[in-house]
C-alpha atoms as a PDB file:
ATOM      1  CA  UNK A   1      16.661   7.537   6.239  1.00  0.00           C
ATOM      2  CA  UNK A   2      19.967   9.147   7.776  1.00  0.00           C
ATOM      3  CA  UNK A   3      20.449  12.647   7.432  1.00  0.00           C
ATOM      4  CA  UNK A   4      23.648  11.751   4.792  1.00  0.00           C
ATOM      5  CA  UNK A   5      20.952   9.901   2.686  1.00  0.00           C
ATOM      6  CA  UNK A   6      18.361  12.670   2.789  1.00  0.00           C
ATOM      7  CA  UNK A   7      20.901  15.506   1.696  1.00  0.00           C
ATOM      8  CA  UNK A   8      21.494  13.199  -1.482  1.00  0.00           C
ATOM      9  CA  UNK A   9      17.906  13.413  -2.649  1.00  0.00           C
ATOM     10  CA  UNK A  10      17.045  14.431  -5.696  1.00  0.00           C
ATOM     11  CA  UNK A  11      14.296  17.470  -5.503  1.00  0.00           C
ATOM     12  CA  UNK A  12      11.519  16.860  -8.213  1.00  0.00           C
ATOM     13  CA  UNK A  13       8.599  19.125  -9.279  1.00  0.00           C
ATOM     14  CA  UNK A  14       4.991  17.446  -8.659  1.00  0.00           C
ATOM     15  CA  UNK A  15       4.338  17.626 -12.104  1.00  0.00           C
ATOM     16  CA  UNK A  16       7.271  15.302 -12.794  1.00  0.00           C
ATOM     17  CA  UNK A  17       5.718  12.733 -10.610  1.00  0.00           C
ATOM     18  CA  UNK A  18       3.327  11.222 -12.759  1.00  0.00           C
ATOM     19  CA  UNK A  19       6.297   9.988 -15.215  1.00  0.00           C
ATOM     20  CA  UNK A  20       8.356   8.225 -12.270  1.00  0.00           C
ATOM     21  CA  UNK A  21       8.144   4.100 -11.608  1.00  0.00           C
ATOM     22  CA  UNK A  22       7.154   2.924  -8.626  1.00  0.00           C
ATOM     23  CA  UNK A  23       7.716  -0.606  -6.534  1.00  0.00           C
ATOM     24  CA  UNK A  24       4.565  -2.293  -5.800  1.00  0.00           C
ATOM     25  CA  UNK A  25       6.568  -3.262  -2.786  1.00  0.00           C
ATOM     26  CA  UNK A  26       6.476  -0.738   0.332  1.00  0.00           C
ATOM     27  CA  UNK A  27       9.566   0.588   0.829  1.00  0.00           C
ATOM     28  CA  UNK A  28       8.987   0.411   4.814  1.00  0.00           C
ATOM     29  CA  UNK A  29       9.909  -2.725   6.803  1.00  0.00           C
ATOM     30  CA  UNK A  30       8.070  -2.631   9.550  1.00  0.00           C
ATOM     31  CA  UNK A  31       4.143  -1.900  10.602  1.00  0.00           C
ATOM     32  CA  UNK A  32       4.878   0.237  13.049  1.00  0.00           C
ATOM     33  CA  UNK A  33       6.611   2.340  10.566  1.00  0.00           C
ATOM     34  CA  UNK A  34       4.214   2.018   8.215  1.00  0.00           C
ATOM     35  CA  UNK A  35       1.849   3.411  10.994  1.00  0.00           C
ATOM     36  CA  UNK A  36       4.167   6.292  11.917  1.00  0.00           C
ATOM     37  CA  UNK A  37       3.982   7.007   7.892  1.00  0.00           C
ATOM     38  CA  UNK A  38       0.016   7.071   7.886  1.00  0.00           C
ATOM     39  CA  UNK A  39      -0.135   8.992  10.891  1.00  0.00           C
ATOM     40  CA  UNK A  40       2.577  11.620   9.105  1.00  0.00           C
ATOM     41  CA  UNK A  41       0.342  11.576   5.935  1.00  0.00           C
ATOM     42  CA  UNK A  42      -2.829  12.689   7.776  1.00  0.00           C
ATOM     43  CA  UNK A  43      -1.172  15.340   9.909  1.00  0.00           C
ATOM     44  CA  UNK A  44      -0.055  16.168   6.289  1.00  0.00           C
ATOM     45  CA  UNK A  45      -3.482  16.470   4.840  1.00  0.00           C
ATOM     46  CA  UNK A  46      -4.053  18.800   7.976  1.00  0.00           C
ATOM     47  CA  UNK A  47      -1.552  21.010   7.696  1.00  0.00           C
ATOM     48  CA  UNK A  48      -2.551  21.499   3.701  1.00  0.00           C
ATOM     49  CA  UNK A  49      -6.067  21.946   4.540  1.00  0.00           C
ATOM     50  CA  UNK A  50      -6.001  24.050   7.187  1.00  0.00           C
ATOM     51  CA  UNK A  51      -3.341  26.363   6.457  1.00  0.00           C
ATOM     52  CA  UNK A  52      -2.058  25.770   2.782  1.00  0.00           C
ATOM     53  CA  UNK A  53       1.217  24.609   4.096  1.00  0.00           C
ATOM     54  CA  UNK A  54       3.706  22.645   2.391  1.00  0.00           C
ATOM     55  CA  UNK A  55       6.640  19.894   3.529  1.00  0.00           C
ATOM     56  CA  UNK A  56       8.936  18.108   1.821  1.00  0.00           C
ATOM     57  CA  UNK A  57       7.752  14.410   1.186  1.00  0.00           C
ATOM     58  CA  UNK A  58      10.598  12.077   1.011  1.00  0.00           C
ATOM     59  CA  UNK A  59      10.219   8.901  -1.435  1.00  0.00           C
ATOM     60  CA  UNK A  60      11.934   5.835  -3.934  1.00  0.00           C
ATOM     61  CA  UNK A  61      10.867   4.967  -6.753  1.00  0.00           C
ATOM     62  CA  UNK A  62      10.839   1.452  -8.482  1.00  0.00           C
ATOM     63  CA  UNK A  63      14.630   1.692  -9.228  1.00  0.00           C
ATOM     64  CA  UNK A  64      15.433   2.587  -5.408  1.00  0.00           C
ATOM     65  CA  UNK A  65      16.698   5.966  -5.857  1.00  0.00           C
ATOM     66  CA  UNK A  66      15.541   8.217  -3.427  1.00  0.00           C
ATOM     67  CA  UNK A  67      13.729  11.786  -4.200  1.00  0.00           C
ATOM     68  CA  UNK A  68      12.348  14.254  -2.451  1.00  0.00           C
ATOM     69  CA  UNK A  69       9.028  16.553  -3.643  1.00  0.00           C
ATOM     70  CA  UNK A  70       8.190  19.903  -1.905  1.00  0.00           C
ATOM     71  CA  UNK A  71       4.027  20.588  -2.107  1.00  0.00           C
ATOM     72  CA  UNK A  72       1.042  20.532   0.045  1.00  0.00           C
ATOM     73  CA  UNK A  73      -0.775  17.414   0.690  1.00  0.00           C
ATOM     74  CA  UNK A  74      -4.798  17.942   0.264  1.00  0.00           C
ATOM     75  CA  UNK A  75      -5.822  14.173   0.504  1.00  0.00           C
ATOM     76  CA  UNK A  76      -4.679  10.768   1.727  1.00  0.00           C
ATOM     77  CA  UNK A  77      -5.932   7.633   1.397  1.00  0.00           C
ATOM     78  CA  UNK A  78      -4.580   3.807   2.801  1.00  0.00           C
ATOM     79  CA  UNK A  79      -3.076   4.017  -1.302  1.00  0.00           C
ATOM     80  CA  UNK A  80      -2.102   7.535  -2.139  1.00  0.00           C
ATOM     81  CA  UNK A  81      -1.522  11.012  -1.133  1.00  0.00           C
ATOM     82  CA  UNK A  82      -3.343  13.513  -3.245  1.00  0.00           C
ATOM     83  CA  UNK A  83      -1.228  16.550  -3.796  1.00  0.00           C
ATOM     84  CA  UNK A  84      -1.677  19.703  -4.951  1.00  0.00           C
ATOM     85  CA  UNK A  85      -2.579  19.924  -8.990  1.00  0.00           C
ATOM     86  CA  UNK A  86      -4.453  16.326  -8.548  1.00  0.00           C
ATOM     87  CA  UNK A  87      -0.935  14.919  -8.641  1.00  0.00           C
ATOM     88  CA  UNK A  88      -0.735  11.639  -6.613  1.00  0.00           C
ATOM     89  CA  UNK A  89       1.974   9.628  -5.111  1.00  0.00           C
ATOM     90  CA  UNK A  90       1.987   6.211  -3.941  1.00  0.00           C
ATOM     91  CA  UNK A  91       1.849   5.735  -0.339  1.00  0.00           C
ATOM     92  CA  UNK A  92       4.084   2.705  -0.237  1.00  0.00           C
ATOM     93  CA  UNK A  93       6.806   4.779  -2.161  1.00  0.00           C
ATOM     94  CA  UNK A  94       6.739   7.190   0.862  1.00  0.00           C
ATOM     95  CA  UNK A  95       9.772   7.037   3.312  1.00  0.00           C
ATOM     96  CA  UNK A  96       9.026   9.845   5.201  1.00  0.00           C
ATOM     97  CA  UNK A  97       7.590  13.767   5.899  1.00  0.00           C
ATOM     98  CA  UNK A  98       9.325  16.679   6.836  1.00  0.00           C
ATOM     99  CA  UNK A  99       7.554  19.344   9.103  1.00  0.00           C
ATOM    100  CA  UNK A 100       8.653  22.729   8.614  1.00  0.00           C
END
């Protein structure tokens, strides 16, 4: 994503998440990005925890608007990322992380 399209994210609460569509299509093209991505979701996990920190997780849902959710990341497996509450979020919905 451009920096244009991030700043027109919509922020939503984790809680939220559970009530939003998803694709069951991965909304990367390419496997190296789709690497990159799982490689950003375990760093992720890390940073969560290690040191209870939180990033802003940048996603679509099934409708292809994009959102943004900020939290900490305690799990992630090859389908989801576990976030804090027990909320999860589809891995193939992710488009990217950002590190603070």
């Amino acid at each position: 994503m451009t920096t244009a399209q991030l700043e027109l994210t919509d922020t939503v609460e984790k809680e939220y998440l559970p009530y939003l569509n998803f694709s069951s299509e991965d909304v990367l093209d390419s496997a190296e990005q789709r690497r990159q991505r799982q490689h950003d979701a375990n760093r992720a996990t890390m940073l969560g925890n290690n040191y209870q920190g939180k990033l802003d997780i940048y996603f679509k849902t099934a409708d292809g608007n994009s959102h943004r959710v900020y939290t900490t990341v305690w799990a992630t497996s090859n389908e989801h990322l576990t976030l804090k509450s027990g909320t999860s979020l589809p891995i193939r919905a992710v488009v990217g992380f950002d590190f603070y």
